[in-house]
C-alpha atoms as a PDB file:
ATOM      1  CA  UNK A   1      19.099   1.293   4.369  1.00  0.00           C
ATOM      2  CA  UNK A   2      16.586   3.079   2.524  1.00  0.00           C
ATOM      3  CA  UNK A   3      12.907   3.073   3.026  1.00  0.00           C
ATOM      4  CA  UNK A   4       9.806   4.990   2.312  1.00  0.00           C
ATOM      5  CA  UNK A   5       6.428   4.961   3.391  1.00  0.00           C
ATOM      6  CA  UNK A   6       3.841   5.649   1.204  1.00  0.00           C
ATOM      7  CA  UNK A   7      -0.355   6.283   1.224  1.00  0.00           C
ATOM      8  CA  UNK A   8      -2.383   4.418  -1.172  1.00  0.00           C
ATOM      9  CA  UNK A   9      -6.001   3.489  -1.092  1.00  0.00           C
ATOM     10  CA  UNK A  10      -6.468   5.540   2.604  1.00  0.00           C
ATOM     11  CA  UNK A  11      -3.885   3.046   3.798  1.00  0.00           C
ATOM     12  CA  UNK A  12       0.217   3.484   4.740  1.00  0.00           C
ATOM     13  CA  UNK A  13       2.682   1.040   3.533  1.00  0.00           C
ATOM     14  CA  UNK A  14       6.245   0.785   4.618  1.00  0.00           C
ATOM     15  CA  UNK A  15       8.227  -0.316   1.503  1.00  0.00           C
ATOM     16  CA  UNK A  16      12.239  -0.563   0.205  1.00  0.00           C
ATOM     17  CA  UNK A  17      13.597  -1.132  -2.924  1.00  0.00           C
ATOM     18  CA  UNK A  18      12.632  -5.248  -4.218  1.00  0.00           C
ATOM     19  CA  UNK A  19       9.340  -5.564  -1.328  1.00  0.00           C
ATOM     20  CA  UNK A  20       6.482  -7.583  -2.636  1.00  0.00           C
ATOM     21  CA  UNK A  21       3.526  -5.160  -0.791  1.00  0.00           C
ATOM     22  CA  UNK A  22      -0.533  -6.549  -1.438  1.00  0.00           C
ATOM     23  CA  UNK A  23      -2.502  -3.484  -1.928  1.00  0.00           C
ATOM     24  CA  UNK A  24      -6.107  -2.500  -2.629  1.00  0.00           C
ATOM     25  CA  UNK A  25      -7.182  -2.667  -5.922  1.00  0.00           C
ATOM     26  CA  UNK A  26      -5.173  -0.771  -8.256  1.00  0.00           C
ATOM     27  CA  UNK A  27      -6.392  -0.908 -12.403  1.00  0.00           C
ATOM     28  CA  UNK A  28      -4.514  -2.322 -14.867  1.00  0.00           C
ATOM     29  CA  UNK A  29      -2.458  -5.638 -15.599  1.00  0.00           C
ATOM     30  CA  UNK A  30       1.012  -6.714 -15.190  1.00  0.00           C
ATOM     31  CA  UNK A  31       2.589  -2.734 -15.669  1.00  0.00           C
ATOM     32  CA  UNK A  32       4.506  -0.446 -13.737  1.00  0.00           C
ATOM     33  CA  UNK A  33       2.870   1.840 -11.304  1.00  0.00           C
ATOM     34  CA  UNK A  34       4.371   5.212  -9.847  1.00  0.00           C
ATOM     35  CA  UNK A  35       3.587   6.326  -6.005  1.00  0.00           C
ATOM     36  CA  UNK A  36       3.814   9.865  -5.807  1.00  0.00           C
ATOM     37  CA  UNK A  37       2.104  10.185  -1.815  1.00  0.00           C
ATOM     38  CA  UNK A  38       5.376   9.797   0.241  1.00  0.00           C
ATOM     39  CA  UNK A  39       4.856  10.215   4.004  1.00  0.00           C
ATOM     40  CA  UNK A  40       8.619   9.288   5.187  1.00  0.00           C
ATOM     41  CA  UNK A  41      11.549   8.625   3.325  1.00  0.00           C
ATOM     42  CA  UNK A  42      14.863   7.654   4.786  1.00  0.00           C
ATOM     43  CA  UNK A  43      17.820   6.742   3.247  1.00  0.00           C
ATOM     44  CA  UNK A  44      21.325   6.185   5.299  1.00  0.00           C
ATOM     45  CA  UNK A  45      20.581   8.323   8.212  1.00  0.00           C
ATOM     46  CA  UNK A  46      18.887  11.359   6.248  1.00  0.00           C
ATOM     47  CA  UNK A  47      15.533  11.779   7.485  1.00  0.00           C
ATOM     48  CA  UNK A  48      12.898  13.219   5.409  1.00  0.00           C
ATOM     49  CA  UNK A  49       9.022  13.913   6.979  1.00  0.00           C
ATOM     50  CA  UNK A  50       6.290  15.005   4.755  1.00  0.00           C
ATOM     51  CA  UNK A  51       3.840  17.993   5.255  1.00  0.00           C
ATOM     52  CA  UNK A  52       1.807  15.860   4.390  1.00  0.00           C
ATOM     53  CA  UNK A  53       3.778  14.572   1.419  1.00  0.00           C
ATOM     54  CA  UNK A  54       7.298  15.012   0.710  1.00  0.00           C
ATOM     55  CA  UNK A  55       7.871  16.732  -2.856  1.00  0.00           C
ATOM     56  CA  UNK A  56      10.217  15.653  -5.254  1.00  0.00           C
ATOM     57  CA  UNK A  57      10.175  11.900  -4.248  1.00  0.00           C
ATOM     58  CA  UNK A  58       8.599   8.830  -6.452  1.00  0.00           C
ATOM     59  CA  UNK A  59       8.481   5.447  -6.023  1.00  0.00           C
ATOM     60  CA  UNK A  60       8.101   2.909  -9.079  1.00  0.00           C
ATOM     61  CA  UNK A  61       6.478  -0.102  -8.523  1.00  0.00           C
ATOM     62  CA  UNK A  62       5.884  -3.461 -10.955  1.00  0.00           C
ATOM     63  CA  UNK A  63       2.053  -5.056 -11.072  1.00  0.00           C
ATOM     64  CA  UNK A  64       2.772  -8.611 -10.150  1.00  0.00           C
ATOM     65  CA  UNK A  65      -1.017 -10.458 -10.345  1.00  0.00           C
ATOM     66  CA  UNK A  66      -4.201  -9.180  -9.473  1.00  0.00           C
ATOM     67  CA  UNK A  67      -5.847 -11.341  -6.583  1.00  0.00           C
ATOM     68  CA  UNK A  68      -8.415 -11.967  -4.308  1.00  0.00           C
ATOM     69  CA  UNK A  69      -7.569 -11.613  -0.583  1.00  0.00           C
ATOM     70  CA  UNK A  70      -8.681 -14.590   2.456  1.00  0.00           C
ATOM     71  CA  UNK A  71     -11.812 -14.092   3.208  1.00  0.00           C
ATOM     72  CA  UNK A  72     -13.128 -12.710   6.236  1.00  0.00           C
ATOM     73  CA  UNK A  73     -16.675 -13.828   8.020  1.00  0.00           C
ATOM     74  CA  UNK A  74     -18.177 -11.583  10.224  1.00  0.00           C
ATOM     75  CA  UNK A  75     -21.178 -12.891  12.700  1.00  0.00           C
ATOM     76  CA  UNK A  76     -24.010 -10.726  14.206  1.00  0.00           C
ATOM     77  CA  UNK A  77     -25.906 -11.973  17.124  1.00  0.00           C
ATOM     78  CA  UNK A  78     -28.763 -10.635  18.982  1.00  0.00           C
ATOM     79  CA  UNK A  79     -29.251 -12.197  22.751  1.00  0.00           C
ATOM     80  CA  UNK A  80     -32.039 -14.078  23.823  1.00  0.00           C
ATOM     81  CA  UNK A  81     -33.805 -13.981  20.483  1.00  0.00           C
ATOM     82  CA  UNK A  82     -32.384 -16.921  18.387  1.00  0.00           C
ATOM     83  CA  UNK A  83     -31.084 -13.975  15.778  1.00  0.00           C
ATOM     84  CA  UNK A  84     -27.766 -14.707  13.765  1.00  0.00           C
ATOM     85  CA  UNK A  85     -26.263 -13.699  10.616  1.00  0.00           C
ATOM     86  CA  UNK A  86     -23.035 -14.409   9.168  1.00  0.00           C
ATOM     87  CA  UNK A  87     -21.777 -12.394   6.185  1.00  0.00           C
ATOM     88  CA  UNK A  88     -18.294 -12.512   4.878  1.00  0.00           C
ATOM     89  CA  UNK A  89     -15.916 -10.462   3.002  1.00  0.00           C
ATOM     90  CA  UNK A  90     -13.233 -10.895   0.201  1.00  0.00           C
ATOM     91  CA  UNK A  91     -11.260  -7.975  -0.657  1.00  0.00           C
ATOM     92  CA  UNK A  92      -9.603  -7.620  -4.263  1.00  0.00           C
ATOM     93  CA  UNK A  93      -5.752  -6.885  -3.933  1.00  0.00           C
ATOM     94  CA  UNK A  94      -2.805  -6.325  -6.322  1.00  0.00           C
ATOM     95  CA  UNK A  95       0.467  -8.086  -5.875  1.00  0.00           C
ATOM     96  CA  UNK A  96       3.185  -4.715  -6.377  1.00  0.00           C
ATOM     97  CA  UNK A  97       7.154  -5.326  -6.557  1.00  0.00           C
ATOM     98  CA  UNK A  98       8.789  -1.700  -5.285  1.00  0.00           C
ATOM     99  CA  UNK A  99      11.179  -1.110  -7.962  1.00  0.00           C
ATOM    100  CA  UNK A 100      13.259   2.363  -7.361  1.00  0.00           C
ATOM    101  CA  UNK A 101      13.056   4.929  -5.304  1.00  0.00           C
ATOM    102  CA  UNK A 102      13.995   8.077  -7.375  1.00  0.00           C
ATOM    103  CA  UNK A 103      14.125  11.853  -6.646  1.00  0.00           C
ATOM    104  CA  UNK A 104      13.992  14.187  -9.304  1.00  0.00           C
ATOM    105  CA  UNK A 105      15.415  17.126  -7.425  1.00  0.00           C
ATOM    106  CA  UNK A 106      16.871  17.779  -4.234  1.00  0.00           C
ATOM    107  CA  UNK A 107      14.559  16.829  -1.722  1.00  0.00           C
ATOM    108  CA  UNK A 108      13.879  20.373   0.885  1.00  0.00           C
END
């Protein structure tokens, strides 16, 4: 099995070949994307740790739709003074199909 995980947008997504991942906001419309920030890859037993990133190693990845995420309320309350506030939050995400996961020399 092989599997990478990759950093995009300050966050780390674990990923194989044909995953659907949501991720933040990424510009553009229904085109491919590369990931070149590889943490981790492993593929049939051969482990492969990044310091930080592990050179040599891309992932290609398909723009599926670009969407808006569930939203999320968030509620302040101060005690004993009849004080609340609710505010909310809808993040923008992109739909991304991982395509291949290609090395274009041999990984060190």
């Amino acid at each position: 099995m092989e599997y990478v995980v990759i950093e995009t947008g300050g966050k780390q997504y674990r990923a194989k070949p044909g995953d659907v991942i949501e991720i933040d906001r990424v510009e553009g419309s229904n085109g491919s994307l590369s990931f070149k920030r590889v943490l981790l890859y492993v593929a049939d037993g051969d482990v492969k740790i990044g310091k930080p990133y592990v050179s040599g190693i891309t992932v290609e990845g398909k723009i599926l739709e670009q969407a808006r995420g569930k939203k999320i309320r968030v509620a302040r309350f101060t005690a004993k003074s009849r004080h609340r506030r609710v505010i909310g939050f809808r993040p923008s995400l992109t739909r991304v199909q991982i395509g291949k996961i290609s090395s274009q020399s041999k990984v060190k």
